[in-house]
N, C-alpha and C. Protein backbone atom coordinates (compact mmCIF):
# COMPACT_ATOMS: atom_id res chain seq x y z
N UNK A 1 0.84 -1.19 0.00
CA UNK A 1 0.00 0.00 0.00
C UNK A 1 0.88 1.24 0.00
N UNK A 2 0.60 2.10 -1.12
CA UNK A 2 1.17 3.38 -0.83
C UNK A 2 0.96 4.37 0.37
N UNK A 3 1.77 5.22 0.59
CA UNK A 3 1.76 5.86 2.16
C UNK A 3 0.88 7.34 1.52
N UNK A 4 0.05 8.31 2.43
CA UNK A 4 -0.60 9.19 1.86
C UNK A 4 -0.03 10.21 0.90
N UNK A 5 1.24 10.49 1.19
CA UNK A 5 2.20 11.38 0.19
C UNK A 5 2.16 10.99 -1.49
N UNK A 6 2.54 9.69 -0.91
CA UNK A 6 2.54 9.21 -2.46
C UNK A 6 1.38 9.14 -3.44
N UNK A 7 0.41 8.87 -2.54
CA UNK A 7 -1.45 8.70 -3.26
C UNK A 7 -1.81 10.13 -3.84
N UNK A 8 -1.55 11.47 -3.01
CA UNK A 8 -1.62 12.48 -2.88
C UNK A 8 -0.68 13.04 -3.99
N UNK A 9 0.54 12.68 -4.51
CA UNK A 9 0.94 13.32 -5.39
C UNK A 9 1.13 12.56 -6.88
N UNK A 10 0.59 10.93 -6.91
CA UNK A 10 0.08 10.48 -7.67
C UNK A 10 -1.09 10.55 -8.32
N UNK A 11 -2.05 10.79 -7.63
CA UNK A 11 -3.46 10.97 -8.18
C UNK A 11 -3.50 10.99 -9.65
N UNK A 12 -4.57 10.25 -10.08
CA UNK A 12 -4.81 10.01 -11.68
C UNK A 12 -5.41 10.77 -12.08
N UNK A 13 -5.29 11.01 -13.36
CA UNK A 13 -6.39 12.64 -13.90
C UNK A 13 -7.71 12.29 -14.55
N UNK A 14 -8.34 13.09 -14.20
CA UNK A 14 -10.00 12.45 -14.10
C UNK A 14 -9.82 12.49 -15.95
N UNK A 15 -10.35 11.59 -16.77
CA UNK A 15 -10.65 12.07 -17.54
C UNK A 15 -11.77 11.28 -17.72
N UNK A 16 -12.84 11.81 -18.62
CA UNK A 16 -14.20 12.02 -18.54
C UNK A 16 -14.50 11.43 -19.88
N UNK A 17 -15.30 10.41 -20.20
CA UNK A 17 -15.95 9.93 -20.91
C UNK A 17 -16.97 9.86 -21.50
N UNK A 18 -17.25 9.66 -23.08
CA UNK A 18 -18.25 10.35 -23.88
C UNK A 18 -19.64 10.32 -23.39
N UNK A 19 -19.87 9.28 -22.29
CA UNK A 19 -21.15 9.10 -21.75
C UNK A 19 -21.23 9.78 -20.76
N UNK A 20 -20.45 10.57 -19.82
CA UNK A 20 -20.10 11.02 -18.34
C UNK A 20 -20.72 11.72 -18.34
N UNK A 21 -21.28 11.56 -16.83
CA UNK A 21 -22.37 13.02 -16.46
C UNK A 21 -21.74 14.24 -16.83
N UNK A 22 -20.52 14.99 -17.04
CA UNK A 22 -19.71 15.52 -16.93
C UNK A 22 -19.88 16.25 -18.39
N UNK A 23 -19.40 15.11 -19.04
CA UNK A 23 -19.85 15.19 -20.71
C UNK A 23 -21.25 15.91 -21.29
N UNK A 24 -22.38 15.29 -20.49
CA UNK A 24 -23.58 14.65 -21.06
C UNK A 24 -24.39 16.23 -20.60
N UNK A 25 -23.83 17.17 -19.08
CA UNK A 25 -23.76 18.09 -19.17
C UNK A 25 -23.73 19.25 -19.75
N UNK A 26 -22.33 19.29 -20.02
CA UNK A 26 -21.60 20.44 -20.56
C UNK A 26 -22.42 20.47 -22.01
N UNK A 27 -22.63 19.57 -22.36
CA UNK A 27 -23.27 19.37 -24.40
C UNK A 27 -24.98 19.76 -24.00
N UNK A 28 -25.43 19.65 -23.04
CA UNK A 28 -26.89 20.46 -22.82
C UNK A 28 -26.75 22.36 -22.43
N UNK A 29 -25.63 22.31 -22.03
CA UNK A 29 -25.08 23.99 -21.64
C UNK A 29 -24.56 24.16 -22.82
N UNK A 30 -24.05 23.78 -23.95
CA UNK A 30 -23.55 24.34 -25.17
C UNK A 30 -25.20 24.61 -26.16
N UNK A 31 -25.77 23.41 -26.06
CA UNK A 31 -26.94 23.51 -26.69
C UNK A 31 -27.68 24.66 -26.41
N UNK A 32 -27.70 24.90 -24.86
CA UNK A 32 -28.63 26.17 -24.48
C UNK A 32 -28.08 27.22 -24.73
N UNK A 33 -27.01 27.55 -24.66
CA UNK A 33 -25.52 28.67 -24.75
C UNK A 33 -26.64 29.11 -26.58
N UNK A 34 -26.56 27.90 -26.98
CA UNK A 34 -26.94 28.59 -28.73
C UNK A 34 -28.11 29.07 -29.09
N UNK A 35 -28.57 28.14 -28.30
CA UNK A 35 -30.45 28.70 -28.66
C UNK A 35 -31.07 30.03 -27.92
N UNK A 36 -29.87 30.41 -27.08
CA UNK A 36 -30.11 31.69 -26.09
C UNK A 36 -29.12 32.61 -27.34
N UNK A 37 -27.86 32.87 -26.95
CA UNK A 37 -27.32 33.46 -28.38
C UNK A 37 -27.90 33.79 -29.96
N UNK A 38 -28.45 32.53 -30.02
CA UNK A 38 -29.47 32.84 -31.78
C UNK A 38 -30.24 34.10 -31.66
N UNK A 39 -30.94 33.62 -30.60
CA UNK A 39 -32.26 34.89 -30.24
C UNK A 39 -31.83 36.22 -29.79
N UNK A 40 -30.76 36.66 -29.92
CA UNK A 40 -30.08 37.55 -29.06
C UNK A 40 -29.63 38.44 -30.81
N UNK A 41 -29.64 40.10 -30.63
CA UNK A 41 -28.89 40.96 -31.20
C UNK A 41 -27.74 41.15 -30.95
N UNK A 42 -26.90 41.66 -31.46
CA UNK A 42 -25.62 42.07 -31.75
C UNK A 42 -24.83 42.37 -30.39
N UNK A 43 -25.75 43.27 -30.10
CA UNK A 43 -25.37 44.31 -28.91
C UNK A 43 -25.64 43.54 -27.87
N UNK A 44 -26.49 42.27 -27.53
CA UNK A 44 -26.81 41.29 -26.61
C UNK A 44 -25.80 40.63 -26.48
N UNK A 45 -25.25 40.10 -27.13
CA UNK A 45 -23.87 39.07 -27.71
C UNK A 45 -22.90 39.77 -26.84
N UNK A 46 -22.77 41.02 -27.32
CA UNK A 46 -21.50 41.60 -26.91
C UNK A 46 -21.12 41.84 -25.31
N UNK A 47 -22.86 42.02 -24.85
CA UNK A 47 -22.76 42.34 -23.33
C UNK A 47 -22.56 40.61 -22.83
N UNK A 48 -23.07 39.84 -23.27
CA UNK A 48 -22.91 38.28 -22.64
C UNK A 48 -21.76 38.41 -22.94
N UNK A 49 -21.29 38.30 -23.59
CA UNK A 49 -19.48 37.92 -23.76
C UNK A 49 -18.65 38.74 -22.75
N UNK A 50 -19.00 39.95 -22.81
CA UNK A 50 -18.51 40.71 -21.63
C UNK A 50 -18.64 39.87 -20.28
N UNK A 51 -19.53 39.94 -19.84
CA UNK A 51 -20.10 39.30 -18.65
C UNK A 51 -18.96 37.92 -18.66
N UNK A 52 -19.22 36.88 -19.88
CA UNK A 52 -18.66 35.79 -19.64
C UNK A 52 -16.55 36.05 -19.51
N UNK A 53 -16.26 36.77 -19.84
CA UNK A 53 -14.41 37.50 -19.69
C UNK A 53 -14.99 37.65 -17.87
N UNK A 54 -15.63 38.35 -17.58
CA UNK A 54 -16.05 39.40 -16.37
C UNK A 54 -15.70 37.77 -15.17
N UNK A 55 -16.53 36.99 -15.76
CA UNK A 55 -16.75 35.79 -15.08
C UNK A 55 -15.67 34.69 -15.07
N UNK A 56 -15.10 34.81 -15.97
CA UNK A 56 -13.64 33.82 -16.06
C UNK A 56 -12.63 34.25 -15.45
N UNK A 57 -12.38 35.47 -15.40
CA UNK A 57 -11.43 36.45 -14.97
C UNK A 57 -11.42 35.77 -12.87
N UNK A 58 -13.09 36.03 -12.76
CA UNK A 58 -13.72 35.86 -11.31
C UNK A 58 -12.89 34.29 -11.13
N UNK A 59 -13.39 33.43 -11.92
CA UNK A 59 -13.23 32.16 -11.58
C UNK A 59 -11.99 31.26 -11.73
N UNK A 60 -10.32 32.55 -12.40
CA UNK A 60 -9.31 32.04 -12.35
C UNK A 60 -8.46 32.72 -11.19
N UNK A 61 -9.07 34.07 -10.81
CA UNK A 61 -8.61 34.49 -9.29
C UNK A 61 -9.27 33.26 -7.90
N UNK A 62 -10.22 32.86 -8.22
CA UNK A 62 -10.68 31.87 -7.36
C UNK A 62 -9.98 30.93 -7.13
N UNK A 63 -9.98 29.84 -8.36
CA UNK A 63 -8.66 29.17 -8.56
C UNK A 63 -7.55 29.24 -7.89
N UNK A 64 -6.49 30.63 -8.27
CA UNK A 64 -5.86 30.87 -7.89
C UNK A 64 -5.55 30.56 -6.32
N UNK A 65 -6.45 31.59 -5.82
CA UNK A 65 -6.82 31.22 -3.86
C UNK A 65 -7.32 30.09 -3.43
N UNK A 66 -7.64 29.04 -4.21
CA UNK A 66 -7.92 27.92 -4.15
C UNK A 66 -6.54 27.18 -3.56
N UNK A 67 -5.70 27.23 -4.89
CA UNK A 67 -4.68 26.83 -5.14
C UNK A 67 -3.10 27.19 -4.02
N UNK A 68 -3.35 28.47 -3.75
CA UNK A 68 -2.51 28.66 -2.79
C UNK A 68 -2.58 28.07 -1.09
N UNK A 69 -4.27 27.90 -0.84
CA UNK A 69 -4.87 27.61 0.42
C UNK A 69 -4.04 26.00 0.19
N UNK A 70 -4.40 25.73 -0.75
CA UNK A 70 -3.88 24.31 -0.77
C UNK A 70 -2.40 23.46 -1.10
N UNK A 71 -1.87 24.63 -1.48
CA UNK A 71 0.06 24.34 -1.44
C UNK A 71 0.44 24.85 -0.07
N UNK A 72 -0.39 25.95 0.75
CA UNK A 72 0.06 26.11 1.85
C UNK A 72 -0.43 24.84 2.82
N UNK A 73 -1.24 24.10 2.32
CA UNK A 73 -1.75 23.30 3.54
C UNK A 73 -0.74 22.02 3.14
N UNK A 74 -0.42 21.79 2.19
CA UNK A 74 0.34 20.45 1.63
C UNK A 74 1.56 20.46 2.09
N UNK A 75 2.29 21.85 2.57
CA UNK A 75 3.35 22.60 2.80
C UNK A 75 3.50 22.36 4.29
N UNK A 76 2.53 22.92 5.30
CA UNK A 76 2.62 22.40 6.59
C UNK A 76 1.78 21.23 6.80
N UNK A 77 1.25 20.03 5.75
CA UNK A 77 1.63 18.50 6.21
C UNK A 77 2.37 17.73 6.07
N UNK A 78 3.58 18.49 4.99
CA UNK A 78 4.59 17.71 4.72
C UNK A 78 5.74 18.07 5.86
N UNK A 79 5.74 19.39 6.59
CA UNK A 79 6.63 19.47 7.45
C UNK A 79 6.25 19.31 8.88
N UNK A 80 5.05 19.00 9.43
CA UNK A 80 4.51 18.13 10.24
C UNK A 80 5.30 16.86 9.90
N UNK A 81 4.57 16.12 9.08
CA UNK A 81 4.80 15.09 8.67
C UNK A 81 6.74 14.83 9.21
N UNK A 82 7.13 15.11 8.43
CA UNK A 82 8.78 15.26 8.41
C UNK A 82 9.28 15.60 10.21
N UNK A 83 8.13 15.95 11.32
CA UNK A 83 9.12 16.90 11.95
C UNK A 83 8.38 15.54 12.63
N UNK A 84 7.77 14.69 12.71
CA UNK A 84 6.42 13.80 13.47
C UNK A 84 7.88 12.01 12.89
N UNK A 85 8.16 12.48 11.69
CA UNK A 85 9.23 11.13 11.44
C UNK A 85 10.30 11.67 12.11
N UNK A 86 11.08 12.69 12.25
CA UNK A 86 12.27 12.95 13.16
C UNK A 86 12.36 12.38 14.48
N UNK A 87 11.36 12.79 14.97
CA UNK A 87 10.85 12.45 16.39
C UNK A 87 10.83 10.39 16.46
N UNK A 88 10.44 9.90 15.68
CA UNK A 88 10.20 8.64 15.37
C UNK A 88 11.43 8.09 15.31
N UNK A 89 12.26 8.05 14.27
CA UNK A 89 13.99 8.05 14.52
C UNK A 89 14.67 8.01 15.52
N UNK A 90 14.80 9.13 16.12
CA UNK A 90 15.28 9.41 17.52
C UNK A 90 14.67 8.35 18.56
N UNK A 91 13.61 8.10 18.33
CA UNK A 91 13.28 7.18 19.54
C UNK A 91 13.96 6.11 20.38
């Protein structure tokens, strides 16, 4: 059995299959994405698209703080970890 470090920085990458809820999703949000867009003028388009930059922008700063919360936490379990085997050694 691998020890949690290793599981933790092995992890397999999800990838998602043509039937996957995941999939089966996203292709009903593209569908609607068009039939909302069709019906839409010029100037409609332009403000959704705005909005959607406005919103990606939101959701890669998120990310971001996502991402740091979680190298800082990986950061003090690996030196826990490390300071918890020192102690073990010495024994």
């Amino acid at each position: 059995m691998e020890n949690i470090l290793e599981l933790l920085y092995d992890q397999p990458a999800r990838v998602h299959e043509k039937d996957s809820p995941f999939v089966n999703t996203a292709q009903i949000r593209n569908k609607h994405m068009e039939l909302l867009t069709d019906s839409m003028t010029d100037e409609q388009k332009d403000l959704l698209e705005a909005y959607f930059e406005a919103d990606d922008k939101i959701d890669n700063m998120m990310n971001f703080d996502r991402f740091q919360y979680a190298f800082h936490l990986g950061a003090q379990f690996m030196a826990e970890i490390l300071e918890g085997r020192g102690k073990l050694l010495n024994q």
